[in-house]
PDB file of N, CA and C in Angstrom:
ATOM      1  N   UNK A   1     117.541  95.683  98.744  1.00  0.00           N
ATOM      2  CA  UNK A   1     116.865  96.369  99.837  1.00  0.00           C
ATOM      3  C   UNK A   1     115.442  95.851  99.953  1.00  0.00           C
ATOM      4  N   UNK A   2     114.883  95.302 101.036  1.00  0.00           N
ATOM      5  CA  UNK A   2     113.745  95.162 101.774  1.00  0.00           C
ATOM      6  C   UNK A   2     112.402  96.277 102.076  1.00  0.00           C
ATOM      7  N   UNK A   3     111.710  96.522 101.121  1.00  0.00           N
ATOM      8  CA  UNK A   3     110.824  97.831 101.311  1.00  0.00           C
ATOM      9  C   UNK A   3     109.665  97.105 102.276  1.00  0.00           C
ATOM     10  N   UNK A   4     108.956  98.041 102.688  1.00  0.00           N
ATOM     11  CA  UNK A   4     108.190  98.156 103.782  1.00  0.00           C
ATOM     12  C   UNK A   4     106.556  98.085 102.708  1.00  0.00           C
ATOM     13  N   UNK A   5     106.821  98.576 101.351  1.00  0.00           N
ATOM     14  CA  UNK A   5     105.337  99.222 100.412  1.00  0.00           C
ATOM     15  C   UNK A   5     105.988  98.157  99.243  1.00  0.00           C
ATOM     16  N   UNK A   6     104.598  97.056  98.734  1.00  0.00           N
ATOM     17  CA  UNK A   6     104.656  96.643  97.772  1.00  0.00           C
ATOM     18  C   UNK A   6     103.643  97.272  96.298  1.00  0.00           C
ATOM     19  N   UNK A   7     104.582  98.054  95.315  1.00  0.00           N
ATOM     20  CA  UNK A   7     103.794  98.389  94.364  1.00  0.00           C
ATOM     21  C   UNK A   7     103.002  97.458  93.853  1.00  0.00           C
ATOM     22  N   UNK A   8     102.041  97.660  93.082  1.00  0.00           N
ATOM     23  CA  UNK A   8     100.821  97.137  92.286  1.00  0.00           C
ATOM     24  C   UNK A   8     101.399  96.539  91.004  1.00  0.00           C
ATOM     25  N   UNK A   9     101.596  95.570  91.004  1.00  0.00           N
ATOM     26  CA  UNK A   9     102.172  94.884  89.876  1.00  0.00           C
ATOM     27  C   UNK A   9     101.617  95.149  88.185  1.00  0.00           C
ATOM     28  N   UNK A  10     100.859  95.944  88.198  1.00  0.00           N
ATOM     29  CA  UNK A  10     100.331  96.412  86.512  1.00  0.00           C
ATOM     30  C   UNK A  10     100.848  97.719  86.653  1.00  0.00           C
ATOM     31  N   UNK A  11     102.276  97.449  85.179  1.00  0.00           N
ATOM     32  CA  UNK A  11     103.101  98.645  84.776  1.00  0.00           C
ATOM     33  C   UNK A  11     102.227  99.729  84.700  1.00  0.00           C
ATOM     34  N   UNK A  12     102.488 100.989  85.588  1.00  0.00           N
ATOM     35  CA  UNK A  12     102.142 102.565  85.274  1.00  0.00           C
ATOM     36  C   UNK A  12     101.538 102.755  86.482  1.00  0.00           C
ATOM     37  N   UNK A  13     100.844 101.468  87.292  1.00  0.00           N
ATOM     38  CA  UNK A  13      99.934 101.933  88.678  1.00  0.00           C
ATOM     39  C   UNK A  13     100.679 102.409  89.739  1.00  0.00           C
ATOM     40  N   UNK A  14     100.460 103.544  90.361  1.00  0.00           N
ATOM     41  CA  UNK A  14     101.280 104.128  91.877  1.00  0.00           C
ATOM     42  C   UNK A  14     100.533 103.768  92.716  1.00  0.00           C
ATOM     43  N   UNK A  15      99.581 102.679  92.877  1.00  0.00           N
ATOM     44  CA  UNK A  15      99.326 102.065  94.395  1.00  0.00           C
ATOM     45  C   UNK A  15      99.880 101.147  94.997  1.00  0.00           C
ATOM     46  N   UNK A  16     100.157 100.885  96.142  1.00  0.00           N
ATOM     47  CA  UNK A  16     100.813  99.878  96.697  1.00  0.00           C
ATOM     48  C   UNK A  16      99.824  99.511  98.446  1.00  0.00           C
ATOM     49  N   UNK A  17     100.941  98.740  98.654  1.00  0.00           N
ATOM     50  CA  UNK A  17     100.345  97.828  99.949  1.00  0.00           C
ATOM     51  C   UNK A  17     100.980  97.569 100.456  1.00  0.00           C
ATOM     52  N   UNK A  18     100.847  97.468 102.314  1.00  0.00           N
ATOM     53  CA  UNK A  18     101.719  97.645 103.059  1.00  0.00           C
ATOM     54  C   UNK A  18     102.028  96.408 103.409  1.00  0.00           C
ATOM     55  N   UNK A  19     104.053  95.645 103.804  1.00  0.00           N
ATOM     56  CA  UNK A  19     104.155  94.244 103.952  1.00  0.00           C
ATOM     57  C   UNK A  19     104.011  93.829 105.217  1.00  0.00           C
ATOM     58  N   UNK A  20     103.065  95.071 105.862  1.00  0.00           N
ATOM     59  CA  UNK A  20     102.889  94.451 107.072  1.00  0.00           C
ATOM     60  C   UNK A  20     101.900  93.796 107.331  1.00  0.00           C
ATOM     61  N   UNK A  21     101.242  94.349 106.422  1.00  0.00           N
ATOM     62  CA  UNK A  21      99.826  93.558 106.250  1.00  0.00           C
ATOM     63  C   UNK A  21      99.843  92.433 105.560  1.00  0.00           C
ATOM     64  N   UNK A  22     100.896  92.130 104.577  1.00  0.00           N
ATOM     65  CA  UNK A  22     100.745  91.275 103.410  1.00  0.00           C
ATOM     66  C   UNK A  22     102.323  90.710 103.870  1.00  0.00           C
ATOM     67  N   UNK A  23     102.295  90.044 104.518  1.00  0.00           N
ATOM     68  CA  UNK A  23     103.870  89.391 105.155  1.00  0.00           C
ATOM     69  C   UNK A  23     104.581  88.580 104.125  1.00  0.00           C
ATOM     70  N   UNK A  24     103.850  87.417 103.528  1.00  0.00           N
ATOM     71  CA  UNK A  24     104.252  86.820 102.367  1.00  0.00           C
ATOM     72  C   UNK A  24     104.359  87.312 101.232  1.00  0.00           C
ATOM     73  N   UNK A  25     103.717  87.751 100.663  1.00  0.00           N
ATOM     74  CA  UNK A  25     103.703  88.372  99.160  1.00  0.00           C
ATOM     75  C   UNK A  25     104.674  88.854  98.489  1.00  0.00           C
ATOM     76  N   UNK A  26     104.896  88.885  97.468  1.00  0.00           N
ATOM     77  CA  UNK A  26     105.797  88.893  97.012  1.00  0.00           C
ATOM     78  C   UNK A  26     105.373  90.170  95.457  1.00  0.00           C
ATOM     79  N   UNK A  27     104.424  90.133  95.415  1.00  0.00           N
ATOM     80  CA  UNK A  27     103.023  90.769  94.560  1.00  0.00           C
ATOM     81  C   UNK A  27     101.670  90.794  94.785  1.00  0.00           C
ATOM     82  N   UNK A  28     101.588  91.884  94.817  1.00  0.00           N
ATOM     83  CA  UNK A  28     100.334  92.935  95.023  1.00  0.00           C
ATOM     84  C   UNK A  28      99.332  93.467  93.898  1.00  0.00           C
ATOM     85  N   UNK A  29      98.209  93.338  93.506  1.00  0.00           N
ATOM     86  CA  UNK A  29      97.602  94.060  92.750  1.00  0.00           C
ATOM     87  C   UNK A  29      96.569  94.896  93.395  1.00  0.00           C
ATOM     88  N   UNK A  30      96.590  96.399  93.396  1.00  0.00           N
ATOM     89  CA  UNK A  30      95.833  97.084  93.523  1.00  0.00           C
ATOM     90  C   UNK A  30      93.894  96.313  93.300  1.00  0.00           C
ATOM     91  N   UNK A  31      93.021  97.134  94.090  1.00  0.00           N
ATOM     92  CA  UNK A  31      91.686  96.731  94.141  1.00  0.00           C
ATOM     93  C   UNK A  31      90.922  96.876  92.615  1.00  0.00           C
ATOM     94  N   UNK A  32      91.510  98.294  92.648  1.00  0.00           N
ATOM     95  CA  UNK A  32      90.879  98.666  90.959  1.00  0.00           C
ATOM     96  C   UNK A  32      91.220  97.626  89.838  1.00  0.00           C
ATOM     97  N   UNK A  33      92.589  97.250  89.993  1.00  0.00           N
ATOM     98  CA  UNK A  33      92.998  96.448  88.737  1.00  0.00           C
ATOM     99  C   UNK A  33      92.509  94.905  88.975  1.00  0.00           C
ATOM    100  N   UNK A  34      92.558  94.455  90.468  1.00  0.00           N
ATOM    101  CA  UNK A  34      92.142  93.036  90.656  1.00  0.00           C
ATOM    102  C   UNK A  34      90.644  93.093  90.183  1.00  0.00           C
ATOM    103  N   UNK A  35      89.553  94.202  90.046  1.00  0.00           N
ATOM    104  CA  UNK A  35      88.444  93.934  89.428  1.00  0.00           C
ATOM    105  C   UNK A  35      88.236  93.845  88.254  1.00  0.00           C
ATOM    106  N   UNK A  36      89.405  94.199  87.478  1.00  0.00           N
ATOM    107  CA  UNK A  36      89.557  93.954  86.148  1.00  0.00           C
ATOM    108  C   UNK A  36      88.891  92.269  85.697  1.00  0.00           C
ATOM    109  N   UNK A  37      89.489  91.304  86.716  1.00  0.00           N
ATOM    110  CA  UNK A  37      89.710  89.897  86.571  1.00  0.00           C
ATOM    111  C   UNK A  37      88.082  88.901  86.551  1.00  0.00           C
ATOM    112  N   UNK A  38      88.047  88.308  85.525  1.00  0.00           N
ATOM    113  CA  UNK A  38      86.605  87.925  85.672  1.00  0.00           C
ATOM    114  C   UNK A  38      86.325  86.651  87.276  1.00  0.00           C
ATOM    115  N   UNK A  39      85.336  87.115  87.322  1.00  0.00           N
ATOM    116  CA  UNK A  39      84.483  86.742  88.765  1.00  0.00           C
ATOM    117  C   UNK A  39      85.262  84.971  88.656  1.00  0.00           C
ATOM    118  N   UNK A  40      85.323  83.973  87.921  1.00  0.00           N
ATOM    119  CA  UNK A  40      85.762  83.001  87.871  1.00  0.00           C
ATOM    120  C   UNK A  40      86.996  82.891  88.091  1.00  0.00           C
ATOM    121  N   UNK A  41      87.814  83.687  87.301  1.00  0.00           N
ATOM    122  CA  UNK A  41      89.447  83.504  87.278  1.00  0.00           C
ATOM    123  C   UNK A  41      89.648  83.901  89.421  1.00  0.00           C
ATOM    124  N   UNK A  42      88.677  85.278  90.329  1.00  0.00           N
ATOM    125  CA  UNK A  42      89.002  85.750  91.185  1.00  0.00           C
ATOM    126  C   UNK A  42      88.296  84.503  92.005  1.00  0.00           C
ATOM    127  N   UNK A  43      87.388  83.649  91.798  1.00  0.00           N
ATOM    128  CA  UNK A  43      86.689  82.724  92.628  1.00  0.00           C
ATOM    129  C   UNK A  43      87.570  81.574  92.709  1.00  0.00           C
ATOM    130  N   UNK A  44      88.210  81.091  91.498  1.00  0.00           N
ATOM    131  CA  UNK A  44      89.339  79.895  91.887  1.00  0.00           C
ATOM    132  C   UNK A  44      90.766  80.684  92.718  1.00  0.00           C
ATOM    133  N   UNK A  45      91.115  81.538  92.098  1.00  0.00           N
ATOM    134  CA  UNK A  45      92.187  81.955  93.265  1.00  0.00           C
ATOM    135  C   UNK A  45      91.513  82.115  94.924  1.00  0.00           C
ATOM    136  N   UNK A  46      90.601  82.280  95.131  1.00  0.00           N
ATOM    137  CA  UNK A  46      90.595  82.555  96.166  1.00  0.00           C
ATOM    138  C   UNK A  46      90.034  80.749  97.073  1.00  0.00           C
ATOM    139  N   UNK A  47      89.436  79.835  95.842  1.00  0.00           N
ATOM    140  CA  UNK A  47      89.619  78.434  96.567  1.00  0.00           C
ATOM    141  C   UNK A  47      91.089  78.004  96.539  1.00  0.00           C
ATOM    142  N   UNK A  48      91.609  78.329  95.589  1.00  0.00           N
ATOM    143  CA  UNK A  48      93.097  77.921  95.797  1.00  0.00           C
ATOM    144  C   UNK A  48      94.028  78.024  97.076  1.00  0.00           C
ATOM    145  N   UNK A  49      93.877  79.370  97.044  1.00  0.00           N
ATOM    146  CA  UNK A  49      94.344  79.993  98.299  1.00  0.00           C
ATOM    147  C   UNK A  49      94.381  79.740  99.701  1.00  0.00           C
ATOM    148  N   UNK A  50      92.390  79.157  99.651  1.00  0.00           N
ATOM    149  CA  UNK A  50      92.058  78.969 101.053  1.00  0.00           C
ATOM    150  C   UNK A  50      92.664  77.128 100.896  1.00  0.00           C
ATOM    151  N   UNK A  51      92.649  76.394 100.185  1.00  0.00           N
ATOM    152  CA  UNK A  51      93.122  75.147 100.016  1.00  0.00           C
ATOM    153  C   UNK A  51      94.331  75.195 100.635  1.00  0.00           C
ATOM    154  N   UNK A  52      95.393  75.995 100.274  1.00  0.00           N
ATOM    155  CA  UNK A  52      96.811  76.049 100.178  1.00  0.00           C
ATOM    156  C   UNK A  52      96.969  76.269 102.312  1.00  0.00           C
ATOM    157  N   UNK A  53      96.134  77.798 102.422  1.00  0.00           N
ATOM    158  CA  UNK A  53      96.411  77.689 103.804  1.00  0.00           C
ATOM    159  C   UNK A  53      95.726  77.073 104.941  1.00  0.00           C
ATOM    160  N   UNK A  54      94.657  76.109 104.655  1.00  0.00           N
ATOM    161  CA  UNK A  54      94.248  75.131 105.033  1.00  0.00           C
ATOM    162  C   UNK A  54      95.740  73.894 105.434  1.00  0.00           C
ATOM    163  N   UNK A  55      95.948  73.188 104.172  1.00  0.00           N
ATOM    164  CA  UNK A  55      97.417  72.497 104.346  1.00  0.00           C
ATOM    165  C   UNK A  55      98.166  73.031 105.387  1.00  0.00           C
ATOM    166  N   UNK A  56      98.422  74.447 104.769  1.00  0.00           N
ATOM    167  CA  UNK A  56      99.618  74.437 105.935  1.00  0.00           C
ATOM    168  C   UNK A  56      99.541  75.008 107.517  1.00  0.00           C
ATOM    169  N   UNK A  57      98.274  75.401 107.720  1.00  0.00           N
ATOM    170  CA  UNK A  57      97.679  74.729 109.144  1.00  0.00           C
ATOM    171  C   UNK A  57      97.958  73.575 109.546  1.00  0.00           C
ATOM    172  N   UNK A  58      97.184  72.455 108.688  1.00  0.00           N
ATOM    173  CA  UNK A  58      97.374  71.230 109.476  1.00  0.00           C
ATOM    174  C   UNK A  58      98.857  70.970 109.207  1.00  0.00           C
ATOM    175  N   UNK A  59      99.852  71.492 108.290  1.00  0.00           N
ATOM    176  CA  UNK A  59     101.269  70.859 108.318  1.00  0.00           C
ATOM    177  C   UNK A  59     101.629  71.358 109.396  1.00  0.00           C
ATOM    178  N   UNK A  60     101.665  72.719 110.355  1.00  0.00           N
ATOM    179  CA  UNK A  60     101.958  73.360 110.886  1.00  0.00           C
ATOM    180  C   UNK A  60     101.363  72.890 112.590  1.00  0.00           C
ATOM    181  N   UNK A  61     100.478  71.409 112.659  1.00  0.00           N
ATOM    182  CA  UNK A  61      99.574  71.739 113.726  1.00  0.00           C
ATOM    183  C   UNK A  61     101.041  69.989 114.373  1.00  0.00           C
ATOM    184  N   UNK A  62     101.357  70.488 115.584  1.00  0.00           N
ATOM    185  CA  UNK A  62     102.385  69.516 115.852  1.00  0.00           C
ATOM    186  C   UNK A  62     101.694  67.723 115.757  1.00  0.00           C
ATOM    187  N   UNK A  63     100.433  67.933 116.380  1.00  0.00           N
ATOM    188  CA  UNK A  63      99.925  66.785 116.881  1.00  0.00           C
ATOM    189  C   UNK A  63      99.509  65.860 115.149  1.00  0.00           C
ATOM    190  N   UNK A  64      99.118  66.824 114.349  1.00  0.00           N
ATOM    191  CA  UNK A  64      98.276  66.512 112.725  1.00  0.00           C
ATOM    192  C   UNK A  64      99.941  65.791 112.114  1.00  0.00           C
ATOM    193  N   UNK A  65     100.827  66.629 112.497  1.00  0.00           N
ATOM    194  CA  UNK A  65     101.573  65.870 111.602  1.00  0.00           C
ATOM    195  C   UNK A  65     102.790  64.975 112.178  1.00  0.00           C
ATOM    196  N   UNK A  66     102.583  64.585 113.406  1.00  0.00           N
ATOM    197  CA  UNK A  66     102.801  63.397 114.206  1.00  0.00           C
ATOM    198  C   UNK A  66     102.146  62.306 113.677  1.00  0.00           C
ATOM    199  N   UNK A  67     100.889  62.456 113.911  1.00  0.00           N
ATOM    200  CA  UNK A  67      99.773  61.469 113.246  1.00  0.00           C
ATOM    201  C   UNK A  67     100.460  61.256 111.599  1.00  0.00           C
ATOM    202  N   UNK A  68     100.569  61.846 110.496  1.00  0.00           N
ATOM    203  CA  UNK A  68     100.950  61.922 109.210  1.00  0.00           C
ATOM    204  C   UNK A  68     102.158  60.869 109.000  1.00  0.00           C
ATOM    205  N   UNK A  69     103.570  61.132 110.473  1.00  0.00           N
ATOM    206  CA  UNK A  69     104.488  60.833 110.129  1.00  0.00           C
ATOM    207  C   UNK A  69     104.103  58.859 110.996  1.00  0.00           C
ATOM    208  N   UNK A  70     103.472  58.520 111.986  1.00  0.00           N
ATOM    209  CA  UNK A  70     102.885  57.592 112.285  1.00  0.00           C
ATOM    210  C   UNK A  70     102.328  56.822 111.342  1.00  0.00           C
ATOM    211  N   UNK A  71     101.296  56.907 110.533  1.00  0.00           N
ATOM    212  CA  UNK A  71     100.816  56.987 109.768  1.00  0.00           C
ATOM    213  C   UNK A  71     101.422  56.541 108.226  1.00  0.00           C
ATOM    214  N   UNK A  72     102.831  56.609 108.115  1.00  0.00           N
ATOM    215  CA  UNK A  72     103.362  56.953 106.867  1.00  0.00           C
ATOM    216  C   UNK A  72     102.682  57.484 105.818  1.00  0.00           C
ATOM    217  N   UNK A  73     101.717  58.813 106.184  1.00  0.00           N
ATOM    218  CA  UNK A  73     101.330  59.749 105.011  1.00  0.00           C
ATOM    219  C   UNK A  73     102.377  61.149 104.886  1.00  0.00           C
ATOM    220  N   UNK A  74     103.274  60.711 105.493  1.00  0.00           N
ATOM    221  CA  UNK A  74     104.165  61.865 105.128  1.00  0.00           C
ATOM    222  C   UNK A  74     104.712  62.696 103.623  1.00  0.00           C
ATOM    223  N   UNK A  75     104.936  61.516 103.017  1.00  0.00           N
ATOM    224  CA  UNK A  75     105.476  62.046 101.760  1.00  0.00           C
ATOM    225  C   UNK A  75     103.735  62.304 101.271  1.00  0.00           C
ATOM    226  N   UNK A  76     102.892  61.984 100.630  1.00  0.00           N
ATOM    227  CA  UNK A  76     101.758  61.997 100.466  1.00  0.00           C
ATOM    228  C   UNK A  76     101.130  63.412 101.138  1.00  0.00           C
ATOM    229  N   UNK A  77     101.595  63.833 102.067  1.00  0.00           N
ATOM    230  CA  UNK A  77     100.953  65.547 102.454  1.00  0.00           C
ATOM    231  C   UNK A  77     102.111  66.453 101.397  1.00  0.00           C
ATOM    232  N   UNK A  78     103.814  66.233 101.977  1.00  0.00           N
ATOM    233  CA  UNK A  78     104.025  67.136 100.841  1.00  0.00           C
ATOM    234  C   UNK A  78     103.870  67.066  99.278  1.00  0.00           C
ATOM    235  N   UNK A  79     103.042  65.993  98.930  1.00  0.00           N
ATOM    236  CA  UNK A  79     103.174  65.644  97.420  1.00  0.00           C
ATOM    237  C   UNK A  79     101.470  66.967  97.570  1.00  0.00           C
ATOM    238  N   UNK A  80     100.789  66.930  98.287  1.00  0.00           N
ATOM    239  CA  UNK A  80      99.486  67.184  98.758  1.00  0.00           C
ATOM    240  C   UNK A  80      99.364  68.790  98.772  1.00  0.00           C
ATOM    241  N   UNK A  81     100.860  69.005  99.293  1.00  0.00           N
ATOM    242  CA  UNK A  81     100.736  70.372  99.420  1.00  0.00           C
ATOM    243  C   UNK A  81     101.848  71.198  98.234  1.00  0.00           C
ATOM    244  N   UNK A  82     102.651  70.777  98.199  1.00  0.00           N
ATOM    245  CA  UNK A  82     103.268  70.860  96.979  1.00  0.00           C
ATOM    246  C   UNK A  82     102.116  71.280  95.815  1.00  0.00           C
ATOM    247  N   UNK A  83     101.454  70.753  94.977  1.00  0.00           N
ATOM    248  CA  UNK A  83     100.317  70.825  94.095  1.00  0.00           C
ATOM    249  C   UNK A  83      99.125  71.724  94.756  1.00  0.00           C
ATOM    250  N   UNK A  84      98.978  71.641  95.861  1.00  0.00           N
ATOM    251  CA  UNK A  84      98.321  73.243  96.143  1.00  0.00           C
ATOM    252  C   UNK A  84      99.009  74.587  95.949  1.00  0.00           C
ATOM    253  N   UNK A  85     100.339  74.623  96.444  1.00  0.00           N
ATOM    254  CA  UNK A  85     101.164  75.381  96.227  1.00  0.00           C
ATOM    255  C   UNK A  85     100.787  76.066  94.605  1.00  0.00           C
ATOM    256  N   UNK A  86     101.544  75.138  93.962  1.00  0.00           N
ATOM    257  CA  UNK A  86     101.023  75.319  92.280  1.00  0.00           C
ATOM    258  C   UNK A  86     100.323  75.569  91.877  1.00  0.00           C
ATOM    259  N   UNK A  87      98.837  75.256  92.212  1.00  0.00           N
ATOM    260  CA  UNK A  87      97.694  75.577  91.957  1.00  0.00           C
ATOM    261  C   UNK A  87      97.310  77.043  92.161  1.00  0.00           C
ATOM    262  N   UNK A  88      97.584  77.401  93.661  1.00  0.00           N
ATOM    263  CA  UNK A  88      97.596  78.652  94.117  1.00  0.00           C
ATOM    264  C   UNK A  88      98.071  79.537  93.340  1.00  0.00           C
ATOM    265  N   UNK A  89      99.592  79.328  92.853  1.00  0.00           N
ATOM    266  CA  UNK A  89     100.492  79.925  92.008  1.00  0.00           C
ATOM    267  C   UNK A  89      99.926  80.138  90.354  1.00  0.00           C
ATOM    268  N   UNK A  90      99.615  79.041  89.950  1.00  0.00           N
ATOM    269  CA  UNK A  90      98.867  79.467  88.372  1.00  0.00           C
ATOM    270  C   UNK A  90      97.269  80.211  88.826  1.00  0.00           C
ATOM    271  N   UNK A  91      96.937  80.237  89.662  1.00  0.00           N
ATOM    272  CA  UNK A  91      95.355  81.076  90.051  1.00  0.00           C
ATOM    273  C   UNK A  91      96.144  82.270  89.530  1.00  0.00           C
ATOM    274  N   UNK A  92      96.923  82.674  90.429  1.00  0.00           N
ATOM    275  CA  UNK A  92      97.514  83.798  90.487  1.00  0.00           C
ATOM    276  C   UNK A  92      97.516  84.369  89.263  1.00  0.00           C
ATOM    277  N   UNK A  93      98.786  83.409  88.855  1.00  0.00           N
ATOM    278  CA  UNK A  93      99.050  84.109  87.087  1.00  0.00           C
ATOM    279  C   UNK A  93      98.052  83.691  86.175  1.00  0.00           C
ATOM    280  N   UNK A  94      97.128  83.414  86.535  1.00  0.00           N
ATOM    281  CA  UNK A  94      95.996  83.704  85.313  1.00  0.00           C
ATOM    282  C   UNK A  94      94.919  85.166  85.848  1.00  0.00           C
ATOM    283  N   UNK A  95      95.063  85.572  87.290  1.00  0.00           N
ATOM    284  CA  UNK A  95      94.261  86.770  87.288  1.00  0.00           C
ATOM    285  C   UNK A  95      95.126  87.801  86.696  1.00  0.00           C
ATOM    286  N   UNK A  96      96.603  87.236  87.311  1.00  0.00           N
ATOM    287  CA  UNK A  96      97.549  88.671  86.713  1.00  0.00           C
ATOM    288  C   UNK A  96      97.573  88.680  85.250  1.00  0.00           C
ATOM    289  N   UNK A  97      96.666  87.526  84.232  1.00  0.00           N
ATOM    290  CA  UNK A  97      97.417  87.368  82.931  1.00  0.00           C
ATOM    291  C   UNK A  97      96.095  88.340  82.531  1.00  0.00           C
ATOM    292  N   UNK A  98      94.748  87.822  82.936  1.00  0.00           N
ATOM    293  CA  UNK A  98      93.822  88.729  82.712  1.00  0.00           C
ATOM    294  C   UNK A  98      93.633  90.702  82.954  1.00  0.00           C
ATOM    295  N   UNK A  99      94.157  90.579  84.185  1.00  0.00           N
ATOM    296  CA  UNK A  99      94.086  92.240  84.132  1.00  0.00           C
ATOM    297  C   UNK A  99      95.347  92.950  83.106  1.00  0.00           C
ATOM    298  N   UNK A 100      95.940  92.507  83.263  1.00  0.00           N
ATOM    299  CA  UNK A 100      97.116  92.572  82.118  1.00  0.00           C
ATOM    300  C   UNK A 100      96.844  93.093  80.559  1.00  0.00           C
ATOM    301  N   UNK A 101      96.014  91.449  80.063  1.00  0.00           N
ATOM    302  CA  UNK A 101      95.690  92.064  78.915  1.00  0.00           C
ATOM    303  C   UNK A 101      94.033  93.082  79.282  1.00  0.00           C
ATOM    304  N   UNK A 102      93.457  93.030  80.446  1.00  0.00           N
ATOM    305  CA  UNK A 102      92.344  94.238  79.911  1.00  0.00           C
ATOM    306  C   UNK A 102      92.857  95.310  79.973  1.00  0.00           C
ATOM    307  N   UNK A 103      94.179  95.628  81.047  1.00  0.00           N
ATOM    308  CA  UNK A 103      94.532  97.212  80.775  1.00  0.00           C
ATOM    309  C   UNK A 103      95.622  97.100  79.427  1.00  0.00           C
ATOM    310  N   UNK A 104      96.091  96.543  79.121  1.00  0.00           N
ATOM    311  CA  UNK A 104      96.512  96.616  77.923  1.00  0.00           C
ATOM    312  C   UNK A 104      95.754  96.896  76.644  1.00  0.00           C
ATOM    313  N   UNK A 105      94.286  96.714  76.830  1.00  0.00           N
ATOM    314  CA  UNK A 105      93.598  96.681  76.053  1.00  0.00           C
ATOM    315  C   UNK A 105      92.698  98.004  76.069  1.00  0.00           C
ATOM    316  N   UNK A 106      92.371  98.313  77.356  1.00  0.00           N
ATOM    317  CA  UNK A 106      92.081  99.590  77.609  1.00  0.00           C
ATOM    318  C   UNK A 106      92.881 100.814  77.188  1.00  0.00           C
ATOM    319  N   UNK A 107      94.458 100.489  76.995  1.00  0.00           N
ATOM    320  CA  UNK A 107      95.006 101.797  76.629  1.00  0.00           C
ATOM    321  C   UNK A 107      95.111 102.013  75.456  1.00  0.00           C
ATOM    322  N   UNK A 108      94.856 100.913  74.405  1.00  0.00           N
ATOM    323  CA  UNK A 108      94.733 100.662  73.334  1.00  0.00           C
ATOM    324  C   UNK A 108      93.891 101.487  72.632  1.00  0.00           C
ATOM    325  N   UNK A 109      92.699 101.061  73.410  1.00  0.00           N
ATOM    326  CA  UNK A 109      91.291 101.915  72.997  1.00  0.00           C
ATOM    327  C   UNK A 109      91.423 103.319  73.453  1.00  0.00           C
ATOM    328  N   UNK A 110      92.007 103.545  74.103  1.00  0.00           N
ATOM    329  CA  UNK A 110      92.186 104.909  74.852  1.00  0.00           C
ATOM    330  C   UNK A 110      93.084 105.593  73.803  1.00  0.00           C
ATOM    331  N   UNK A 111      94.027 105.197  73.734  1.00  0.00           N
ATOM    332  CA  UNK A 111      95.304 105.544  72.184  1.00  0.00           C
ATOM    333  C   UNK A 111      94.278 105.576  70.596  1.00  0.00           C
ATOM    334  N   UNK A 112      93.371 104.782  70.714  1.00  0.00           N
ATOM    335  CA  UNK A 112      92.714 104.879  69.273  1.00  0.00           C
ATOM    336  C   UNK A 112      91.939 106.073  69.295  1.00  0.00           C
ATOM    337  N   UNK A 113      91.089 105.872  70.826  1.00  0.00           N
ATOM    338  CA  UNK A 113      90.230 107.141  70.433  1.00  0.00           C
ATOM    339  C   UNK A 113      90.537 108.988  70.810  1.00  0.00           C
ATOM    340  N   UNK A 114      91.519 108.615  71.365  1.00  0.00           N
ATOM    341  CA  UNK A 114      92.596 109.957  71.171  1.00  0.00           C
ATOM    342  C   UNK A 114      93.518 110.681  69.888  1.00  0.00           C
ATOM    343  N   UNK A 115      93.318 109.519  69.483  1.00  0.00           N
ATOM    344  CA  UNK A 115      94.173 109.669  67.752  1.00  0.00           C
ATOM    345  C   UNK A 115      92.660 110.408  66.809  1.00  0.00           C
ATOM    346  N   UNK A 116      91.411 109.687  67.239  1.00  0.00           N
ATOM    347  CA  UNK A 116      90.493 110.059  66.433  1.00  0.00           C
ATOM    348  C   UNK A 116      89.932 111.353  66.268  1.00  0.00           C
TER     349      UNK A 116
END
């Protein structure tokens, strides 16, 4: 089944986001938890990102990739965009790897000093 609300991908959070807004996605992290992520790990995802949909503008622009296939840079854009793709994709899983372990780490401390 196809939901309309994508939950917040850090186990226990009840926020989500709507796929109307977020058409692609596939995963969502809530605002609170994406600030978890240090300012670096959130600054390359977001060059990644703009890299990635940059590409597929111009893959997407009829006349840009007329020129490409003229040209024989064809294979050379998807080798081009391909590796943005990826790039985009490990941004990702290194912010999700970071908030991850800080709330993991937060409940930790939260469990210690409740025990105390």
């Amino acid at each position: 089944m196809f939901s309309d609300q994508l939950r917040c991908c850090v186990p226990g959070c009840t926020h989500s986001a709507a796929r109307v807004s977020l058409p692609n996605c596939v995963e969502v992290m809530c605002e609170a938890h994406y600030a978890l992520a240090s300012p670096a790990a959130q600054a390359r995802r977001a060059r990644s990102e703009e890299r990635l949909r940059v590409l597929q503008q111009r893959w997407n622009d009829p006349a840009y990739f007329d020129r490409l296939v003229a040209d024989g840079k064809y294979l050379k854009m998807c080798g081009t965009l391909s590796l943005a793709a990826e790039n985009a994709k490990r941004a990702w899983t290194d912010v999700k790897a970071e908030v991850l372990a800080a709330t993991k780490s937060r409940r930790f401390t939260a469990k210690v000093s409740a025990a105390a």
